[in-house]
C-alpha atoms as a PDB file:
ATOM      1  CA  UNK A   1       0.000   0.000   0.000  1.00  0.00           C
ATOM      2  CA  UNK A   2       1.608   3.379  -1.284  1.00  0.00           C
ATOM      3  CA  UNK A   3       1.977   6.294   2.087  1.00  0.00           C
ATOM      4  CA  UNK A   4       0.875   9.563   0.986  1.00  0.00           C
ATOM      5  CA  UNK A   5       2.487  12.474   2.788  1.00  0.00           C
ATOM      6  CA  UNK A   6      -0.177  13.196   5.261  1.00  0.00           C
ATOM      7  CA  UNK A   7       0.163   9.716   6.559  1.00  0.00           C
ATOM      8  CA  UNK A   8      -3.085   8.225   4.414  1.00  0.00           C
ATOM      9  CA  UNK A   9      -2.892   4.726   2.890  1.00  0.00           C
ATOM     10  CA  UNK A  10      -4.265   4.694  -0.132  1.00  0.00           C
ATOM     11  CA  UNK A  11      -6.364   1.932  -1.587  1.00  0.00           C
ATOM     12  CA  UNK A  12      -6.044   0.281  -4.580  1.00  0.00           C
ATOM     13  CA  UNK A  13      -8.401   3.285  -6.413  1.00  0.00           C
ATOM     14  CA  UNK A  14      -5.691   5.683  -5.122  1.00  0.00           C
ATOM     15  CA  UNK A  15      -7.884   6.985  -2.926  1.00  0.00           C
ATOM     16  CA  UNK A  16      -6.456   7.346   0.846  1.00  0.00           C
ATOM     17  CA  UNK A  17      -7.610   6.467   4.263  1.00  0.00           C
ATOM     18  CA  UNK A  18      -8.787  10.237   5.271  1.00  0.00           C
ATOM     19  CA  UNK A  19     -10.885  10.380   1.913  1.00  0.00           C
ATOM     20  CA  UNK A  20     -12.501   7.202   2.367  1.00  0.00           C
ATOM     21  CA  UNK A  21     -13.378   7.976   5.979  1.00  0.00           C
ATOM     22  CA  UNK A  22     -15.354  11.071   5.024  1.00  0.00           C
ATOM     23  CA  UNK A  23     -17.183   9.385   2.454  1.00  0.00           C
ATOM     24  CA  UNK A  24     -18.028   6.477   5.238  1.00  0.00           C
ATOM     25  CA  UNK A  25     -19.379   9.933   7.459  1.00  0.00           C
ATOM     26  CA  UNK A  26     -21.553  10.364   4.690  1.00  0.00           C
ATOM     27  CA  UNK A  27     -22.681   7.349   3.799  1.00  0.00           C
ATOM     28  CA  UNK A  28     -24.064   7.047   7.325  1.00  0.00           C
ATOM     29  CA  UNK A  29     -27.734   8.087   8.907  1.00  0.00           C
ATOM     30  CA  UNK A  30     -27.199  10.744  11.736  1.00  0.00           C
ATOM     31  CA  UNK A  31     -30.067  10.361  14.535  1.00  0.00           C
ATOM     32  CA  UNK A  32     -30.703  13.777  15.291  1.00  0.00           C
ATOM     33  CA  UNK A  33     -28.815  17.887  15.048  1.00  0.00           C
ATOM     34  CA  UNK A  34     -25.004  17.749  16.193  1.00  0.00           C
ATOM     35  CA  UNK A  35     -24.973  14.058  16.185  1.00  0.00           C
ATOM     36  CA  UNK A  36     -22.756  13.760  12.562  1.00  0.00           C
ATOM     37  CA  UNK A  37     -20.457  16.838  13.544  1.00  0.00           C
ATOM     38  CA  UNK A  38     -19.728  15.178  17.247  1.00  0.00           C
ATOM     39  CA  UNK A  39     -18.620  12.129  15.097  1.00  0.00           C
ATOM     40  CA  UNK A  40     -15.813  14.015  12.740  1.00  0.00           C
ATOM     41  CA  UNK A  41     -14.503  15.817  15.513  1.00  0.00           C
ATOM     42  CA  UNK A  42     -14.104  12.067  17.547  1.00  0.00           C
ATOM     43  CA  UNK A  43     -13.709  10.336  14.623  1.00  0.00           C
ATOM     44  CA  UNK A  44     -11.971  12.161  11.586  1.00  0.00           C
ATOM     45  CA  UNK A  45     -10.172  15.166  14.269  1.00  0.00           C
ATOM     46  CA  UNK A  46     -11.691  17.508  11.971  1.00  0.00           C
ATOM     47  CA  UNK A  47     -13.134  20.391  12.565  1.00  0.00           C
ATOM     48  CA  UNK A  48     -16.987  20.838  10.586  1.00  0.00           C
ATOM     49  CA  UNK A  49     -16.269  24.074   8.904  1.00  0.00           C
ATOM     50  CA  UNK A  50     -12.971  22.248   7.946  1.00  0.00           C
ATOM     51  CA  UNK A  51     -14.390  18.244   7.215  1.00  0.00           C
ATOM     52  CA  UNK A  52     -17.224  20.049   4.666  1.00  0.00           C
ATOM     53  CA  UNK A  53     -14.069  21.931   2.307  1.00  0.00           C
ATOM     54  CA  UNK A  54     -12.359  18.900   2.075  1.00  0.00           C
ATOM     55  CA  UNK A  55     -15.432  16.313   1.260  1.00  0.00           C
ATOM     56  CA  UNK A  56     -16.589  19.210  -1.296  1.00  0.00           C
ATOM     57  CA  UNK A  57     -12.713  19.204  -2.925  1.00  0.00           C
ATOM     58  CA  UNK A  58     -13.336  15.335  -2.978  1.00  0.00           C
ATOM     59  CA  UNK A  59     -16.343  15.424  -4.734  1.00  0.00           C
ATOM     60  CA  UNK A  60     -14.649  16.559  -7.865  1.00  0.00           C
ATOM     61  CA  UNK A  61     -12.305  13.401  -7.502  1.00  0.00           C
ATOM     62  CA  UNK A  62     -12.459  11.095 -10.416  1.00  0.00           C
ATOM     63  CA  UNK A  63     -10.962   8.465  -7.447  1.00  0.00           C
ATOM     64  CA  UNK A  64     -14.142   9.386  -5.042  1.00  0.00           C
ATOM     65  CA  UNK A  65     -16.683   8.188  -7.796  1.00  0.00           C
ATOM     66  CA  UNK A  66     -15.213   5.372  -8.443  1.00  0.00           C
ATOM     67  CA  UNK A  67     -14.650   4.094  -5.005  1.00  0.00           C
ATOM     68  CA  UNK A  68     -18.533   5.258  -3.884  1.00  0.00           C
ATOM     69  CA  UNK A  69     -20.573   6.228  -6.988  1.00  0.00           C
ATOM     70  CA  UNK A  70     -23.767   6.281  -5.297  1.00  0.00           C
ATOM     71  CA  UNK A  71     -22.487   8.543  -2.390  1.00  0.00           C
ATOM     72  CA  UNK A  72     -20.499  11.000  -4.315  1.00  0.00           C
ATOM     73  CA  UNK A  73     -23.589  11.233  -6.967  1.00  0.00           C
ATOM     74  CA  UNK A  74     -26.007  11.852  -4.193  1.00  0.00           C
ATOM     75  CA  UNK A  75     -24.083  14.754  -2.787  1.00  0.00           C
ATOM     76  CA  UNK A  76     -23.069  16.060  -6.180  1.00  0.00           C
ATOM     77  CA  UNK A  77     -27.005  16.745  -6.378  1.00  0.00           C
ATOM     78  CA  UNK A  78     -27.411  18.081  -3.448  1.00  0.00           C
ATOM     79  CA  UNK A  79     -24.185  20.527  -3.422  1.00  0.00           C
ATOM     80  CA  UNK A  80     -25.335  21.498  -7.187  1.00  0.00           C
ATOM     81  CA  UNK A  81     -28.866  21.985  -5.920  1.00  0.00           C
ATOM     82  CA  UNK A  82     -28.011  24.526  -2.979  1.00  0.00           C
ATOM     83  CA  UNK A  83     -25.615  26.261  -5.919  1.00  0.00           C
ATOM     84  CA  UNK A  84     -28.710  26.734  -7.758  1.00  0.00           C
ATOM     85  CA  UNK A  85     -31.055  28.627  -5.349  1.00  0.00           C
ATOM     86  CA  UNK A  86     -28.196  30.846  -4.909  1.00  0.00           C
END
């Protein structure tokens, strides 16, 4: 498994551990407000304002579709959706 500088394993897709942790966050179903931003702060270290710019930056990853089509579509709509009412 090839090291990437920021200490992410990357899979055989290329794409590394931290990537394919937030797109596990998302994949999820959060019970209730505050629940999914507790979780990346435990989980990921990240904070929300911070977790959000890099899944966004990962949606436009050729790497992120192919490892999770279905997740990166969904939020593809959704992101181009709130760009639209704006």
């Amino acid at each position: 498994m090839a090291r990437r500088p920021d200490g992410g394993g990357e899979d055989a897709g290329g794409l590394g551990e931290r990537e394919r942790d937030l797109l596990a966050v998302e994949r999820r179903s959060w019970p209730g407000p505050g629940a999914k931003e507790r979780a990346v702060r435990e989980r990921l270290g990240l904070s929300p304002t911070r977790y959000y710019q890099l899944l966004n930056a990962l949606l436009d990853d050729p790497r992120a579709l192919a490892h999770d089509p279905v997740t990166v579509n969904r939020l593809r709509r959704v992101r181009d959706e709130k760009r639209g009412k704006r």
